[in-house]
C-alpha atoms as a PDB file:
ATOM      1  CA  UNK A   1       0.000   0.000   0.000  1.00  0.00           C
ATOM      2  CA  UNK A   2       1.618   3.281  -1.234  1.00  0.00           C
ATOM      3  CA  UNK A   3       1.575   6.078   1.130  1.00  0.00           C
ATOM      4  CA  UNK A   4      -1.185   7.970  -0.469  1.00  0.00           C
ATOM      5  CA  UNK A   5      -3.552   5.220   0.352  1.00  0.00           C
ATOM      6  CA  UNK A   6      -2.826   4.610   3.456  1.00  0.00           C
ATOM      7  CA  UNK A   7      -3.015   7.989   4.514  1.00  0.00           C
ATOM      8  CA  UNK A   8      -6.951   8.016   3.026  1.00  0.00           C
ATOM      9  CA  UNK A   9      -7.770   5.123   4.732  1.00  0.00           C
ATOM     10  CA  UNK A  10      -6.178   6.942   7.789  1.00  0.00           C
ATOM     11  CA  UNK A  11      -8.355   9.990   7.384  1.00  0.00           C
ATOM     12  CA  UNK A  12     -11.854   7.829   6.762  1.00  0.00           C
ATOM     13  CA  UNK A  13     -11.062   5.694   9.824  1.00  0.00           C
ATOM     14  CA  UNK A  14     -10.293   9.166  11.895  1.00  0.00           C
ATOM     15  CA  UNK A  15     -12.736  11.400  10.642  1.00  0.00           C
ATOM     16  CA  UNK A  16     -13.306  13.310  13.244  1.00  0.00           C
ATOM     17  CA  UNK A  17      -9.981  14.113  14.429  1.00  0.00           C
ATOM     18  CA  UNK A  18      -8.936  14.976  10.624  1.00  0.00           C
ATOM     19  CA  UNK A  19     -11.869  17.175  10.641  1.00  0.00           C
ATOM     20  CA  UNK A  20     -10.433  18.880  13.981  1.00  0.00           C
ATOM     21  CA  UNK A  21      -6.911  18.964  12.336  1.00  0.00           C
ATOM     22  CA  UNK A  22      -8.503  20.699   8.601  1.00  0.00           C
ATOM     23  CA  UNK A  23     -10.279  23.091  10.987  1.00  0.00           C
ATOM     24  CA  UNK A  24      -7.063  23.878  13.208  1.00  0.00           C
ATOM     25  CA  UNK A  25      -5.019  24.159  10.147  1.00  0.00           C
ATOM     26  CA  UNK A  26      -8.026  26.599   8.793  1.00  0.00           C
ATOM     27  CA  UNK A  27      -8.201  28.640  11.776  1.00  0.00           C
ATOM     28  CA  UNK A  28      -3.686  29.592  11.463  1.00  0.00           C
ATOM     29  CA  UNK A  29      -4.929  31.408   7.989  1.00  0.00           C
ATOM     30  CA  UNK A  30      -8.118  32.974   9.955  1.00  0.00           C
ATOM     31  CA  UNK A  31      -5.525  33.750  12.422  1.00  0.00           C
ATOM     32  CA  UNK A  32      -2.868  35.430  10.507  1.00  0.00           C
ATOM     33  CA  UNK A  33      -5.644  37.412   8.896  1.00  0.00           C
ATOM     34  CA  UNK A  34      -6.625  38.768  12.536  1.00  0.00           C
ATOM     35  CA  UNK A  35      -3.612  39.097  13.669  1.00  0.00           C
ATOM     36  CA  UNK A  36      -1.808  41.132  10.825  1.00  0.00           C
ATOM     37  CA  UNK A  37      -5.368  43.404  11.466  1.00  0.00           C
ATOM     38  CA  UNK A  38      -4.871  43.801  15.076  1.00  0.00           C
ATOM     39  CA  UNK A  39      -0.971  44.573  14.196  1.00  0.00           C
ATOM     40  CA  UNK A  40      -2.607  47.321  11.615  1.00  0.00           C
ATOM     41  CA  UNK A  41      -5.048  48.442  13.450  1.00  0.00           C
ATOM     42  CA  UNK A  42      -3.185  48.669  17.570  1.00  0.00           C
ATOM     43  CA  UNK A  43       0.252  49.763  16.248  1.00  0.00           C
ATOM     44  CA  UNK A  44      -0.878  52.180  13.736  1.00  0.00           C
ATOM     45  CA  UNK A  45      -4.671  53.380  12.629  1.00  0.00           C
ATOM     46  CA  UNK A  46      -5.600  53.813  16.365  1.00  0.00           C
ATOM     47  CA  UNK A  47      -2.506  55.029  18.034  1.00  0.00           C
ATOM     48  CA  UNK A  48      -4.039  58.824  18.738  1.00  0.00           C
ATOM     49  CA  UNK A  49      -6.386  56.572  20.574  1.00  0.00           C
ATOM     50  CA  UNK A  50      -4.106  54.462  23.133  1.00  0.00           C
ATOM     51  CA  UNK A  51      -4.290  57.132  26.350  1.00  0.00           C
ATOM     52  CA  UNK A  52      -7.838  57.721  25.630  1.00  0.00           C
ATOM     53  CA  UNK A  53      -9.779  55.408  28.468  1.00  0.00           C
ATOM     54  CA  UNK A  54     -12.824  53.582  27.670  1.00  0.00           C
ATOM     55  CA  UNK A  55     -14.861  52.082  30.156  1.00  0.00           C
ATOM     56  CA  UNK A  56     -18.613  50.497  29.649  1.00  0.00           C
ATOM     57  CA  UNK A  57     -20.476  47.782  31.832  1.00  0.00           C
ATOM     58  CA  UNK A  58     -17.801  45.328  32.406  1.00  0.00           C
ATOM     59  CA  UNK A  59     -15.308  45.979  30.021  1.00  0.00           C
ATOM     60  CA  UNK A  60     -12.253  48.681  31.144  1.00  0.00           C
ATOM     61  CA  UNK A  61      -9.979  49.462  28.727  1.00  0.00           C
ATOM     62  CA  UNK A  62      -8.521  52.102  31.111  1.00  0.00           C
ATOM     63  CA  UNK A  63      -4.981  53.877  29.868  1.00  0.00           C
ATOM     64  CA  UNK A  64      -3.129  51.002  31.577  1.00  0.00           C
ATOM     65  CA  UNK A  65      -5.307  48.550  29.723  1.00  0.00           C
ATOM     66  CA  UNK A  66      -4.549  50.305  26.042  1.00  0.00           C
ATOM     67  CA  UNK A  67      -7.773  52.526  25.677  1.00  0.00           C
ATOM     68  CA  UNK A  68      -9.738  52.854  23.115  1.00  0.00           C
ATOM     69  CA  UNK A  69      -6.939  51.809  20.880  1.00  0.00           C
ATOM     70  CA  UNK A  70      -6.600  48.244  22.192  1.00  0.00           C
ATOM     71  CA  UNK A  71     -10.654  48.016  22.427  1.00  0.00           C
ATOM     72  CA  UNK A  72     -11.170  48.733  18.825  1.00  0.00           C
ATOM     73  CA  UNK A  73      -8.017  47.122  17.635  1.00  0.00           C
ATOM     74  CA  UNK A  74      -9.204  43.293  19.171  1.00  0.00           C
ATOM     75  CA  UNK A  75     -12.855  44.243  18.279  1.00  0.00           C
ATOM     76  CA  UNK A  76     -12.312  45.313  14.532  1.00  0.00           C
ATOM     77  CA  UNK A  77      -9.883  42.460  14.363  1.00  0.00           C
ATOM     78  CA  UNK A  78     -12.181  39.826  15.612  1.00  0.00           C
ATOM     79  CA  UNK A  79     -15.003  40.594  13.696  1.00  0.00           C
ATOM     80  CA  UNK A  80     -12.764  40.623  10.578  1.00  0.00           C
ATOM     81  CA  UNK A  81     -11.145  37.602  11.255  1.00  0.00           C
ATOM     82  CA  UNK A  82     -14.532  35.544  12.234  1.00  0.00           C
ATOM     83  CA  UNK A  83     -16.543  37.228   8.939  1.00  0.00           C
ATOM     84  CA  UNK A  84     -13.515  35.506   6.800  1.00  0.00           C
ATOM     85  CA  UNK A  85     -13.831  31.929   9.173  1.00  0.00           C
ATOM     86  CA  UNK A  86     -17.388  31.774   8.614  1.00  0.00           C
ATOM     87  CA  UNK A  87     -16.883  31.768   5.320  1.00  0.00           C
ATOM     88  CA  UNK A  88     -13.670  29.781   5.089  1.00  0.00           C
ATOM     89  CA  UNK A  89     -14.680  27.038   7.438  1.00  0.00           C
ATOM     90  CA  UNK A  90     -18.800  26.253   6.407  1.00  0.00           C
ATOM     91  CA  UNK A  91     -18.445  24.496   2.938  1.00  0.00           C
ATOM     92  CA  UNK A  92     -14.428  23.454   3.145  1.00  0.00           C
ATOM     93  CA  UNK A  93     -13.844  22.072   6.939  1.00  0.00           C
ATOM     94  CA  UNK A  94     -17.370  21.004   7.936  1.00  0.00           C
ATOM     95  CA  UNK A  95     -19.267  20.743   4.300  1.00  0.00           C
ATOM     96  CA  UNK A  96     -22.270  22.286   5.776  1.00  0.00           C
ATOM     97  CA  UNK A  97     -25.466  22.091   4.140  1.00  0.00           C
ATOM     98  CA  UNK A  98     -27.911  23.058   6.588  1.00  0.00           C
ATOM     99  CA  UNK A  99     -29.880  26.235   5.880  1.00  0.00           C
ATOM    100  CA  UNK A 100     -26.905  28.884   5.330  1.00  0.00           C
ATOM    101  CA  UNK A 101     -29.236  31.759   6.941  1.00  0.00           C
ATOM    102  CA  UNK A 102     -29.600  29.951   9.861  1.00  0.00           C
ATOM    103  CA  UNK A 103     -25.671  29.174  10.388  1.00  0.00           C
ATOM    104  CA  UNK A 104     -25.035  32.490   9.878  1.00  0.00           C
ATOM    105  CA  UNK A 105     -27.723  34.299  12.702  1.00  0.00           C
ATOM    106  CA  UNK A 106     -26.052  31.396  15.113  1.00  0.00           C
ATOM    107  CA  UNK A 107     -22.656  31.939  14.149  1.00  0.00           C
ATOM    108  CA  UNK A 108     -23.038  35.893  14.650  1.00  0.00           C
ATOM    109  CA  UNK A 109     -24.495  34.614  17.943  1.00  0.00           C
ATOM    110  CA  UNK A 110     -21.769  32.678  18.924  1.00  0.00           C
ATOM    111  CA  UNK A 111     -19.382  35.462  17.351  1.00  0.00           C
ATOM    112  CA  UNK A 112     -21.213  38.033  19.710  1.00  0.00           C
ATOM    113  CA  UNK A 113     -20.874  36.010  22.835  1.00  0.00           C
ATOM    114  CA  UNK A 114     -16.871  35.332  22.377  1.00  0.00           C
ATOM    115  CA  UNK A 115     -17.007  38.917  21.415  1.00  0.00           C
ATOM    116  CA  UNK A 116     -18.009  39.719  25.056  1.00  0.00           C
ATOM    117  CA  UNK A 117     -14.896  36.974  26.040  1.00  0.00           C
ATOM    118  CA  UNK A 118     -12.456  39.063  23.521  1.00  0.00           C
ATOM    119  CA  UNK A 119     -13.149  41.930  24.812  1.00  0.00           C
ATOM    120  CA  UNK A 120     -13.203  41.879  28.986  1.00  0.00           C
ATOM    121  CA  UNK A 121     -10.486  38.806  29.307  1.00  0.00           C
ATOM    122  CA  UNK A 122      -7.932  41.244  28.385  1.00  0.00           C
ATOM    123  CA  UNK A 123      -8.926  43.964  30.633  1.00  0.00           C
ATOM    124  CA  UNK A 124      -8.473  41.391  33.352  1.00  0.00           C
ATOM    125  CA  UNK A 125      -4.730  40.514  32.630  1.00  0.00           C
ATOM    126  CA  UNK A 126      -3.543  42.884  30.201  1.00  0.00           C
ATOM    127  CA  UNK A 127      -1.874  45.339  33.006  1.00  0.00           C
ATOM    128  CA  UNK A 128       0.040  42.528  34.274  1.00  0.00           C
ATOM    129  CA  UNK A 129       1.423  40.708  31.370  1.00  0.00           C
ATOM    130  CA  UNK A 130       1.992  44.323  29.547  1.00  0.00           C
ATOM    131  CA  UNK A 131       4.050  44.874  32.753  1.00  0.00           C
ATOM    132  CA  UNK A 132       5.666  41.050  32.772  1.00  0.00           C
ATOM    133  CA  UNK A 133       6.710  41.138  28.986  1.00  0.00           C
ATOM    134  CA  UNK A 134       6.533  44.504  27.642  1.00  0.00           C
ATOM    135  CA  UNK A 135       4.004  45.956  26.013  1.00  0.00           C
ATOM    136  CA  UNK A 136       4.264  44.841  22.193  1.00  0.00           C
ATOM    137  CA  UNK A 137       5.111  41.570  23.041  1.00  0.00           C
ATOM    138  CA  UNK A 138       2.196  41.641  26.095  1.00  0.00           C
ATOM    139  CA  UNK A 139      -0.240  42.664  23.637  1.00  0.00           C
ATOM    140  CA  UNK A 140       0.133  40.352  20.816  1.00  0.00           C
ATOM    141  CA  UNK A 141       0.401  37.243  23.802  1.00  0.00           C
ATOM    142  CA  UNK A 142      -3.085  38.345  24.607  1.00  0.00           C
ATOM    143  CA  UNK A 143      -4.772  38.499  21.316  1.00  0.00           C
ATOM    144  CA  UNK A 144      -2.996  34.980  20.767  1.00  0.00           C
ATOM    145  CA  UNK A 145      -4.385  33.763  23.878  1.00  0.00           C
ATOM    146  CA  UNK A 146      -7.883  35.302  22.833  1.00  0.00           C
ATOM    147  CA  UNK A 147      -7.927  33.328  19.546  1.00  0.00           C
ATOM    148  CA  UNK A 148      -7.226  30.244  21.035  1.00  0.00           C
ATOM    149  CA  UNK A 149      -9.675  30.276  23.463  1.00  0.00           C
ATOM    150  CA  UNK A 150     -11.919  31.570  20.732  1.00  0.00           C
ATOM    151  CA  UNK A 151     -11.222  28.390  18.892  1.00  0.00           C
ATOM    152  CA  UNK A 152     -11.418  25.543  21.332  1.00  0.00           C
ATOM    153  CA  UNK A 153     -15.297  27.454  21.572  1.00  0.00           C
ATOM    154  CA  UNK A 154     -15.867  27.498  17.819  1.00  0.00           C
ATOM    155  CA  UNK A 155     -14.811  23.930  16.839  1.00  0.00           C
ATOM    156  CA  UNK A 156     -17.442  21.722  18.829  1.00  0.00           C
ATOM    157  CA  UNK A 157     -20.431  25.011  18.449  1.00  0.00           C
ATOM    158  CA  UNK A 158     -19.555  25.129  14.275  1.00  0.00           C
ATOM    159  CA  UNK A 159     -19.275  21.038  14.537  1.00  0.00           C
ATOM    160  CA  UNK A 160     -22.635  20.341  16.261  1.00  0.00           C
ATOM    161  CA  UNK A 161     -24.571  23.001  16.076  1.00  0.00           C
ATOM    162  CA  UNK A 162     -24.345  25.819  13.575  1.00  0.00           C
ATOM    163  CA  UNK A 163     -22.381  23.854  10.409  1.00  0.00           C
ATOM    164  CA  UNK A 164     -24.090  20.774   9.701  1.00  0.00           C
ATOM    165  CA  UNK A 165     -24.403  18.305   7.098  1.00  0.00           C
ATOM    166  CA  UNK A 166     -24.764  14.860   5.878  1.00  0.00           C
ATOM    167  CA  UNK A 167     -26.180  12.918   9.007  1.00  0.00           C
ATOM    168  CA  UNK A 168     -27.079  15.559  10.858  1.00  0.00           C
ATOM    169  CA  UNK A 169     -29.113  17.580   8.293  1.00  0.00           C
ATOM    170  CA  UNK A 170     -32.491  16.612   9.480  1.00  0.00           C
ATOM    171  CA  UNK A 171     -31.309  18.413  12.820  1.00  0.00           C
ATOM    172  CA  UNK A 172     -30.637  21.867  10.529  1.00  0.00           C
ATOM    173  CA  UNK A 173     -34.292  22.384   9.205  1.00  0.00           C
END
């Protein structure tokens, strides 16, 4: 058995996992995208912005925790970066073909509740590692940490709920 073969009868007998592995491997290029975005957007566009505070319900981007700079640089980012995954991810990881409407209200509810995550997480920590590892460096750890967090959320919610097909398409109308 050549080793083209043996790697598709590898894949069929560990769907699942390969389908974890396409989505991981999915998620670096929806990462990249975010990050090079967050890079743009906190180190550049909203720079005038970083000693402006910004405070509202629970989330406290304070001077110390970037100010409005770092709150519109991880939301503009994030929403970015999960428009492109929705797209990216429904036909090519999970071959959905459940009601696309549908997927996409629950996936901008999902999006909006790891929004909420995104956004106060880092106003818990930020301070701290900013002062443990610098701030560029402290910064770009966060929105790392942020994204996978956001992904260990996404897999299973896209997987089971929001992107399904084949077997599970009676579930989807």
């Amino acid at each position: 058995m050549d080793i083209r073969s043996s790697f598709v009868s590898w894949k069929s007998k560990h769907a699942a996992f390969w389908q974890f592995i396409t989505f991981a491997l999915r998620s670096c290029i929806t990462s990249v995208v975010e990050i090079a975005i967050f890079a743009l957007c906190n180190f550049l566009i909203f720079i005038p912005y970083k000693y402006t505070p910004f405070s509202w319900w629970l989330i406290d981007y304070s001077v110390e925790n970037g100010g409005l700079c770092a709150f519109w640089s991880f939301l503009i980012s994030f929403g970015i970066a999960q428009a492109f995954n929705f797209v990216l991810q429904r036909k090519t990881t999970f071959k959905a073909s459940n009601n696309i409407v549908m997927s996409g209200i629950l996936y901008t509810v999902m999006v909006l509740a790891l929004y909420a995550l995104q956004l106060y997480i880092p106003t818990l920590i930020r301070a701290q590692v900013v002062a443990w590892i610098g701030e560029t460096v402290g910064d770009l750890l966060l929105k790392c940490l942020m994204m996978f967090i956001s992904m260990l959320i996404q897999f299973p919610l896209n997987k089971y709920v929001i992107m399904r097909s084949g077997k599970n398409r009676e579930l989807s109308r």
